[in-house]
Protein backbone atom coordinates (compact mmCIF):
# COMPACT_ATOMS: atom_id res chain seq x y z
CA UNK A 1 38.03 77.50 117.93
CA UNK A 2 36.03 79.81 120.11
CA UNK A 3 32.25 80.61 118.36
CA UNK A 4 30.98 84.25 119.01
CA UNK A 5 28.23 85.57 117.18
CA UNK A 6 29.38 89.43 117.10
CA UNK A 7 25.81 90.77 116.23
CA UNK A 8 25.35 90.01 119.99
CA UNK A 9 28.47 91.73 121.29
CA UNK A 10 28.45 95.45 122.27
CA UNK A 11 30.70 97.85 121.03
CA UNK A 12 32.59 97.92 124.07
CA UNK A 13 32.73 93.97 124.90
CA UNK A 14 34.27 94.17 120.80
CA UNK A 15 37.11 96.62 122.54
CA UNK A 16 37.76 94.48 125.46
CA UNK A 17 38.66 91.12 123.44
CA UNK A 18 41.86 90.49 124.12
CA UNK A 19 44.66 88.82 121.86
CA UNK A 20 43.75 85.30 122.95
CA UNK A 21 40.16 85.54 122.36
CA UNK A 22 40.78 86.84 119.16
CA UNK A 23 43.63 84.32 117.83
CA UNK A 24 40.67 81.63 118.95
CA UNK A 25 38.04 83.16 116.91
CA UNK A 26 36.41 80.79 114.39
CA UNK A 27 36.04 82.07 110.92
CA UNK A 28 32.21 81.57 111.10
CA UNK A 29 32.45 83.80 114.17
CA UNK A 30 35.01 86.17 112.12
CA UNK A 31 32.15 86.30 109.56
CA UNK A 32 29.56 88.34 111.85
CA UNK A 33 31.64 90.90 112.52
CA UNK A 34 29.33 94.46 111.20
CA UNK A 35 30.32 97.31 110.05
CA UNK A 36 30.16 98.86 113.27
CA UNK A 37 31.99 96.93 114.84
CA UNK A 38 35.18 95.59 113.21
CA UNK A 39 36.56 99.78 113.92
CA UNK A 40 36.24 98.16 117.79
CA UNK A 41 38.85 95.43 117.53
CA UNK A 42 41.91 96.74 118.33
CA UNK A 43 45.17 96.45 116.84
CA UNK A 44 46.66 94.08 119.30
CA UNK A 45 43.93 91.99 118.24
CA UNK A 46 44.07 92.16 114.94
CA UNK A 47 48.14 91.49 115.28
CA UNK A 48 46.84 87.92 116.14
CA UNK A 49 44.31 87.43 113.03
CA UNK A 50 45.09 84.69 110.32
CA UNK A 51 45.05 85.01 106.94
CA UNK A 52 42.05 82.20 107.32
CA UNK A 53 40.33 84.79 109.54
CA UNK A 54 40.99 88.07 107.18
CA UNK A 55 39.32 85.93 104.13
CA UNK A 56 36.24 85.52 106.39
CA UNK A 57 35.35 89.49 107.25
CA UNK A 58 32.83 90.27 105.57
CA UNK A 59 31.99 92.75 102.42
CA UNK A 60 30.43 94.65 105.05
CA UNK A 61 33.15 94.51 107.72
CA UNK A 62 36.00 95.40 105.48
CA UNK A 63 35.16 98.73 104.30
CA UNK A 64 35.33 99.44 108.20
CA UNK A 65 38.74 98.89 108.58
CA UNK A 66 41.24 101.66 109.62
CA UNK A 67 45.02 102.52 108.64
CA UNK A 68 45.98 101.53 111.91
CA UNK A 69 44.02 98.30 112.20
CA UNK A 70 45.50 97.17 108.61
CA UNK A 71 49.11 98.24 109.41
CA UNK A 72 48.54 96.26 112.68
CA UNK A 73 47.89 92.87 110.63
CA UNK A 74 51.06 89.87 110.11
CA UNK A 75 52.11 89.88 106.54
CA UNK A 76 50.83 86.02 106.32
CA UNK A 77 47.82 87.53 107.13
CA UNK A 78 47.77 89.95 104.57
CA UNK A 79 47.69 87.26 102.01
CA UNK A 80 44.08 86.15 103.17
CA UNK A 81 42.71 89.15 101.68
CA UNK A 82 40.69 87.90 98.20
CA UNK A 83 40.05 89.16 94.84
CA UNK A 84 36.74 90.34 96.22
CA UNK A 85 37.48 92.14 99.32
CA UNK A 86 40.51 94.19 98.08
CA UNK A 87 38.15 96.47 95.83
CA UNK A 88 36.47 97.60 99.08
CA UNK A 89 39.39 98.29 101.08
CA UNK A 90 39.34 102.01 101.89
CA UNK A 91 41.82 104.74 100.28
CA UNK A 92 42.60 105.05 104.32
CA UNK A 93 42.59 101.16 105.10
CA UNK A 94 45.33 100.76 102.25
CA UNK A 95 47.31 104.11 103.70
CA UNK A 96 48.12 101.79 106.66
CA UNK A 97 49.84 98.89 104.24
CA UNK A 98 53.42 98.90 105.12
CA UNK A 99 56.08 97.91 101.96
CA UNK A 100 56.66 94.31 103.86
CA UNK A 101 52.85 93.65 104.03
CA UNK A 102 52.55 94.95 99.91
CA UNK A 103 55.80 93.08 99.16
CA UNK A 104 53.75 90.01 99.93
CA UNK A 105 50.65 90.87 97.68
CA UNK A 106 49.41 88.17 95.16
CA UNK A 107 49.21 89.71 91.64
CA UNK A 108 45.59 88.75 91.67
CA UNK A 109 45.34 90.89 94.77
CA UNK A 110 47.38 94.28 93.40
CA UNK A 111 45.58 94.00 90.20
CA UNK A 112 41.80 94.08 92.26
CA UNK A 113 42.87 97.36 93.75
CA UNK A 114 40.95 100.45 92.77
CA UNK A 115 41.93 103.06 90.61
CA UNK A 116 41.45 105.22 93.19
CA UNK A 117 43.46 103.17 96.16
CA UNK A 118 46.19 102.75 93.05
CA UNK A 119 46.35 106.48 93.26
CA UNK A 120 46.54 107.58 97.15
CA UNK A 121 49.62 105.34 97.07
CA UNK A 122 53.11 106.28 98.11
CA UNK A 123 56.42 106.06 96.35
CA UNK A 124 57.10 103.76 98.97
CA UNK A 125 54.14 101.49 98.51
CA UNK A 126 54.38 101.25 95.17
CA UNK A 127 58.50 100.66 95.48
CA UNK A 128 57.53 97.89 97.62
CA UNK A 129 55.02 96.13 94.79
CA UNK A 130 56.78 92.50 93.63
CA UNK A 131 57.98 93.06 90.32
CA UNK A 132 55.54 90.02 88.80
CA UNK A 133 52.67 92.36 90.64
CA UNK A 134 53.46 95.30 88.61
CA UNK A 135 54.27 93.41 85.50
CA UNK A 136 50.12 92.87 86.17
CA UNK A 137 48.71 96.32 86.99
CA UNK A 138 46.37 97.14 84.38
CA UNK A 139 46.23 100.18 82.24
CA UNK A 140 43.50 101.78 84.53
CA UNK A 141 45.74 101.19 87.31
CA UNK A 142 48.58 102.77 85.41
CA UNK A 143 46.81 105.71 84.64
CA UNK A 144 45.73 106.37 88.34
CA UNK A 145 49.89 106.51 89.34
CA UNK A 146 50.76 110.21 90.45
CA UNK A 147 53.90 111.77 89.49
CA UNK A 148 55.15 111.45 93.40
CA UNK A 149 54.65 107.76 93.16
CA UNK A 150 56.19 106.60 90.22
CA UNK A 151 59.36 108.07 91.68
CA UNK A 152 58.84 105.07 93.70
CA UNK A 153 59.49 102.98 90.93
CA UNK A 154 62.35 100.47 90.46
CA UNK A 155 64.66 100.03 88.10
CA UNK A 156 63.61 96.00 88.27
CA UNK A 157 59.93 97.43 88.50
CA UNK A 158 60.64 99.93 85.10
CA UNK A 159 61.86 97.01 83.67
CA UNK A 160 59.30 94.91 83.23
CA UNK A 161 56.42 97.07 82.20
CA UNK A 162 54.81 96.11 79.17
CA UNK A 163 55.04 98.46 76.04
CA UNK A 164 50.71 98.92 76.81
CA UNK A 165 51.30 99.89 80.28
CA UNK A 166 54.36 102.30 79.71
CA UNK A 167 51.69 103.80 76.74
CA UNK A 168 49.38 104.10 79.94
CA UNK A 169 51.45 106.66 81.62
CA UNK A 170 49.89 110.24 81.86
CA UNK A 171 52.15 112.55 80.42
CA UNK A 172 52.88 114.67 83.36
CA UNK A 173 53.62 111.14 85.22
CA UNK A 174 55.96 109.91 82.46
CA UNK A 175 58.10 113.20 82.59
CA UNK A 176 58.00 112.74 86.35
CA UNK A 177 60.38 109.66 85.46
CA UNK A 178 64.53 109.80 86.33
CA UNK A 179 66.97 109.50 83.51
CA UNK A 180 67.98 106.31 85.56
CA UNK A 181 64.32 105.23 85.12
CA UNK A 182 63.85 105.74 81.21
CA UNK A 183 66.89 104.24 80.87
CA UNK A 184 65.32 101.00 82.43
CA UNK A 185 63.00 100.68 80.20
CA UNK A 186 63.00 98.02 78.20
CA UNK A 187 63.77 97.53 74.28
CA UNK A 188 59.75 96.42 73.45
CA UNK A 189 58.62 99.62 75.98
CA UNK A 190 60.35 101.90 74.20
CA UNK A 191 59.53 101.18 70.98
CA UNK A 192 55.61 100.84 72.09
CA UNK A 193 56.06 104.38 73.37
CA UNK A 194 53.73 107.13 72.03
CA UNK A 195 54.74 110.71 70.30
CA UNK A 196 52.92 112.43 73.53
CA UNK A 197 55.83 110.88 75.67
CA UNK A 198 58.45 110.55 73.83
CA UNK A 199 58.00 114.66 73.24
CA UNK A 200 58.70 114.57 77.22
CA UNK A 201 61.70 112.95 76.98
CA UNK A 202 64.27 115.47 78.00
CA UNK A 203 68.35 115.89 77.67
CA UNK A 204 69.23 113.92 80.76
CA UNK A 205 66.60 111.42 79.76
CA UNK A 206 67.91 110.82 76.54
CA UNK A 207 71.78 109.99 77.30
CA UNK A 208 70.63 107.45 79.65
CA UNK A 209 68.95 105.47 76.74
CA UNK A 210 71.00 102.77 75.11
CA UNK A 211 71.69 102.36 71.83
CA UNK A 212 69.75 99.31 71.35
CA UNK A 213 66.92 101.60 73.21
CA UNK A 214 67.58 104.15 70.58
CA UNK A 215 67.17 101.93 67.82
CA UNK A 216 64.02 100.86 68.92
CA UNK A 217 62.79 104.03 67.81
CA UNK A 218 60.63 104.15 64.61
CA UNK A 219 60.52 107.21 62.51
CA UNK A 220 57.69 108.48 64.19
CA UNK A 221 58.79 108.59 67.26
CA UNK A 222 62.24 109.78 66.35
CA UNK A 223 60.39 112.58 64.61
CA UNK A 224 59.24 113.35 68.09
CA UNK A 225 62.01 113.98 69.37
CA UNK A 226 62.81 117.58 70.81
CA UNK A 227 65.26 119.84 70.37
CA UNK A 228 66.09 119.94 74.08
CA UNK A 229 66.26 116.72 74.06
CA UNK A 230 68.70 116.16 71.26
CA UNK A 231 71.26 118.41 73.10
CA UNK A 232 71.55 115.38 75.40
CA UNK A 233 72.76 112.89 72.71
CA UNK A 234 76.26 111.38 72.70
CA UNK A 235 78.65 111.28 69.84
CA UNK A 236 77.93 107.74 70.37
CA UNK A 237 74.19 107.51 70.58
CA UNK A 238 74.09 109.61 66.90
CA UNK A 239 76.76 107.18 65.21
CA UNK A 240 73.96 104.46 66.27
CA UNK A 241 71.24 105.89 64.58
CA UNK A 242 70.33 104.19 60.83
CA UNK A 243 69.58 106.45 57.70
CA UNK A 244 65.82 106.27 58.09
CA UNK A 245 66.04 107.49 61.46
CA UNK A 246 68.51 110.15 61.27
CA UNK A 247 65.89 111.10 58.16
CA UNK A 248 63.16 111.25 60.60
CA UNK A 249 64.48 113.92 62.45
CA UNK A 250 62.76 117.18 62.82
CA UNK A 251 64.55 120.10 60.76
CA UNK A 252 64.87 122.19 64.04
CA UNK A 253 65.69 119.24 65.78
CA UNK A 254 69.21 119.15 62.83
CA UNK A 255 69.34 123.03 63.25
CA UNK A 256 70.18 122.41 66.52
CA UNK A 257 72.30 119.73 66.22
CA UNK A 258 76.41 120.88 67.15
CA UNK A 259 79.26 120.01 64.90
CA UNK A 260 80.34 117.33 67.20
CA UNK A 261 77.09 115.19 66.91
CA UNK A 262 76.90 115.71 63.42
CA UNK A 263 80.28 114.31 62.70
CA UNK A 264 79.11 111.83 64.89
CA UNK A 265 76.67 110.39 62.21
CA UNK A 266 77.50 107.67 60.64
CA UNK A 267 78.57 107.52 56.44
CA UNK A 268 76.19 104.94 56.19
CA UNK A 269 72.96 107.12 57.77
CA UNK A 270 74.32 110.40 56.60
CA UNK A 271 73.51 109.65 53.25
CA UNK A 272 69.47 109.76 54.91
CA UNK A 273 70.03 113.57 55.07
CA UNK A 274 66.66 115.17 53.39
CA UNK A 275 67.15 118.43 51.45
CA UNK A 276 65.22 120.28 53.73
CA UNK A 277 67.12 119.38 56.60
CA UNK A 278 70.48 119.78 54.77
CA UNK A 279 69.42 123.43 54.57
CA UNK A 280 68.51 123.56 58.21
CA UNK A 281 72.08 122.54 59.24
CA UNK A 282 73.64 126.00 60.29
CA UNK A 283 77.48 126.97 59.47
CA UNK A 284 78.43 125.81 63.33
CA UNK A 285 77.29 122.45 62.54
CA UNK A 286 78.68 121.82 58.89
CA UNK A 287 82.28 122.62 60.33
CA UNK A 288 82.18 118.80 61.60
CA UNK A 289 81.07 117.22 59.16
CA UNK A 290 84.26 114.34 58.25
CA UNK A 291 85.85 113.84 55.02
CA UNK A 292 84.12 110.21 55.15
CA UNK A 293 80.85 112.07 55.12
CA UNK A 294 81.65 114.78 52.46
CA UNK A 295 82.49 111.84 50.75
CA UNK A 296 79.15 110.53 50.44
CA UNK A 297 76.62 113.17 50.19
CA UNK A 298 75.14 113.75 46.59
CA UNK A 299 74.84 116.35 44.19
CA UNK A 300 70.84 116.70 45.41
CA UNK A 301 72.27 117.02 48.78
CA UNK A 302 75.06 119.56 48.04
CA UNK A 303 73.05 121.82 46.31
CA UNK A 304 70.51 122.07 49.43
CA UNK A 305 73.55 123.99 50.95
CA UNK A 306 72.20 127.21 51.75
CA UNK A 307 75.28 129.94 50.36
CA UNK A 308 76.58 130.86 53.87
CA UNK A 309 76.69 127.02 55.41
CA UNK A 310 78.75 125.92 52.17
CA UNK A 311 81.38 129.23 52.20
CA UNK A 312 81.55 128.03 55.73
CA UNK A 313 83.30 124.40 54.59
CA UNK A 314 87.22 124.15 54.39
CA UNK A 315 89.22 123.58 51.55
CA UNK A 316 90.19 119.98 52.80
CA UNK A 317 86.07 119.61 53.36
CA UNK A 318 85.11 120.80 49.48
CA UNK A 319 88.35 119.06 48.49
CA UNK A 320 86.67 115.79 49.62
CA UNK A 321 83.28 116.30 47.29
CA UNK A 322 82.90 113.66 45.03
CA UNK A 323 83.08 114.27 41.52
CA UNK A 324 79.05 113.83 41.10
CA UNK A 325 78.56 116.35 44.11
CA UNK A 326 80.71 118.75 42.25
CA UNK A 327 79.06 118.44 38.73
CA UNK A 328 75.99 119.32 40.41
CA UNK A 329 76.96 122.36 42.37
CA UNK A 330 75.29 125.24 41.53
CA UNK A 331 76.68 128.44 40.15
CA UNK A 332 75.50 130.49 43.41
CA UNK A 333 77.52 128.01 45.27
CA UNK A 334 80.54 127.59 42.88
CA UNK A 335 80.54 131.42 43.22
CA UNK A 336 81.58 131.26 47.23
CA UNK A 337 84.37 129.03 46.61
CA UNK A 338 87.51 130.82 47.53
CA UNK A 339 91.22 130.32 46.03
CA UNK A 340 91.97 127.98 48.84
C-alpha cells in the first residue's frame, strides 16, 4: 500500500492522482486527507476507493465531499461509511447517493443521518431505503420526510412502519400518502394512528383500508372520521364495523351517510345507534334501512325519529317494528302514520 502524507501534497498534485495511485493508497495515508483537499480527488479516483479507505477520511475530510464525488463511489464502498461520519455528510454530498448505493445502507448508517439530510431526500432515495432501514428511522427522521418524498414510499416500506413512526408523520405529509399507501399500512399502524391524521384520511383513502384495518379503529379515532371521508366507504366496509364503533361516529358524519351504507350496517352494530344520531339520519338515508334492522331498534331509538324521517318509512318498514318499538312510539309520530 502506497504511504502519502496529503498535508504535503498541493492542490493540484491531489488532482493529478490517478486511479492507480489512489486504489494503492493506505488508509493511514487516506487519513490526512484536509478539508481542502479531498474536493481535489476526482471522481475517477474515488471510483477506485474501498470501503476500508472511505472509513478512514477523516471528520474533517468528509464534510468536503461533493454530489459528484459521492455518486462516483462503488456501492461496497459505500458501506465503509460509519455511524460517525454519516452525520457530517453534506445535504449536497448525500444529493449525489444513487438508490443502488442507499439500497446498500446499514440501518445503523440510515438511522445516523440528519434530520436535515433525511429531508433534502428524493422520492427516489427514500424508495430505494431497505425495508429493515426504514423499519429503523427514528421519529425525528420521520418528521423531517417532505410530502414529495414519501410518495417515494413502498408499499413493503408502508408496511413495516411502526405505529410510533406512522404517529410521526406531519399532517400535510400523511395526506400526501396514496390510497394504495394507507392501505399498506399495517393493522398495529393504524390503530396507533392519531385523530390529527386520521381527520386527513380522505374518500379514496378510506376504501382502500381493509376491514381488519377498519376494525383496528378505536372509538376515538372512528369519531374522527370525516364526512368526506365516509362517502368513500363500501357496503362492505360498514357491515364490518361493531356497535361501539358505528356509535362512535360523528352525527354529521350519519347525516351524511346514503341509504345504501346504512342498510349496509350490520343488526348486530345497528343496535349502537345513539339517539342523537338516530335524529341526524335524514329521510334519504332511513329509506334503506332492512327489515332485519327495523327489527332491532328500540322504543328509545324509535322515538329519536325526527317526524319527517319516520313518515318517510314504508308500510313493510313500520310493519317490521317490534312490538316494544311500537308501545313506545310517540303520539307525534303515531300521528304520521298513514292507512297503508
Amino acid at each position: 500500500m502506497a504511504n502519502l502524507n496529503f498535508l504535503s501534497l498541493s492542490t493540484t498534485t491531489v488532482s493529478q492522482l490517478d486511479s492507480t495511485v489512489i486504489s494503492g493508497l493506505s488508509t493511514t495515508s487516506v487519513a490526512t486527507i484536509s478539508s481542502e483537499l479531498i474536493s481535489y480527488l476526482s471522481t475517477s479516483g474515488l471510483a477506485v476507493f474501498s470501503s476500508a479507505q472511505v472509513a478512514a477520511l477523516s471528520s474533517s475530510a468528509i464534510p468536503g465531499l461533493a454530489s459528484s464525488q459521492v455518486a462516483a463511489l462503488k456501492t461496497s464502498a459505500v458501506l465503509g461509511f460509519t455511524t460517525s461520519q454519516i452525520p457530517l455528510l453534506s445535504t449536497d454530498a448525500v444529493a449525489g447517493l444513487t438508490t443502488g448505493q442507499i439500497r446498500v445502507l446499514g440501518l445503523g448508517q440510515v438511522r445516523a443521518l440528519s434530520a436535515g439530510v433525511v429531508g433534502s431526500l428524493t422520492s427516489d432515495q427514500v424508495g430505494a431505503i431497505s425495508t429493515v432501514s426504514i423499519a429503523g428511522l427514528t421519529t425525528s427522521q420521520v418528521v423531517a420526510l417532505t410530502t414529495d418524498s414519501v410518495a417515494g414510499l413502498t408499499s413493503s416500506q408502508i408496511g413495516v412502519l411502526s405505529s410510533t413512526q406512522v404517529r410521526a408523520f406531519e399532517t400535510d405529509d400523511f395526506a400526501a400518502l396514496s390510497s394504495s399507501q394507507i392501505g399498506r399500512l399495517s393493522v398495529s399502524a393504524v390503530a396507533g394512528l392519531t385523530t390529527t391524521l386520521v381527520a386527513v384520511i380522505d374518500s379514496t383513502d378510506i376504501a382502500a383500508l381493509t376491514s381488519t384495518q377498519l376494525a383496528a379503529l378505536g372509538t376515538t379515532l372512528v369519531g374522527a372520521i370525516t364526512t368526506d371521508a365516509v362517502a368513500g366507504l363500501t357496503t362492505g366496509q360498514v357491515r364490518a364495523l361493531t356497535a361501539v364503533q358505528v356509535g362512535a361516529l360523528s352525527t354529521g358524519v350519519v347525516g351524511s351517510l346514503t341509504s345504501d351504507q346504512v342498510g349496509a350496517i350490520s343488526t348486530g352494530s345497528i343496535a349502537g345507534l345513539t339517539t342523537r344520531q338516530v335524529v341526524a339520519l335524514t329521510t334519504d338515508s332511513v329509506a334503506g334501512l332492512t327489515s332485519g334492522q327495523i327489527g332491532v331498534l328500540s322504543s328509545t331509538q324509535v322515538r329519536a325519529f325526527e317526524t319527517d324521517d319516520f313518515a318517510a318509512l314504508t308500510s313493510a318498514q313500520i310493519g317490521k317494528l317490534s312490538a316494544s318499538a311500537v308501545g313506545g312510539l310517540t303520539t307525534t309520530l303515531v300521528a304520521v302514520i298513514d292507512s297503508t
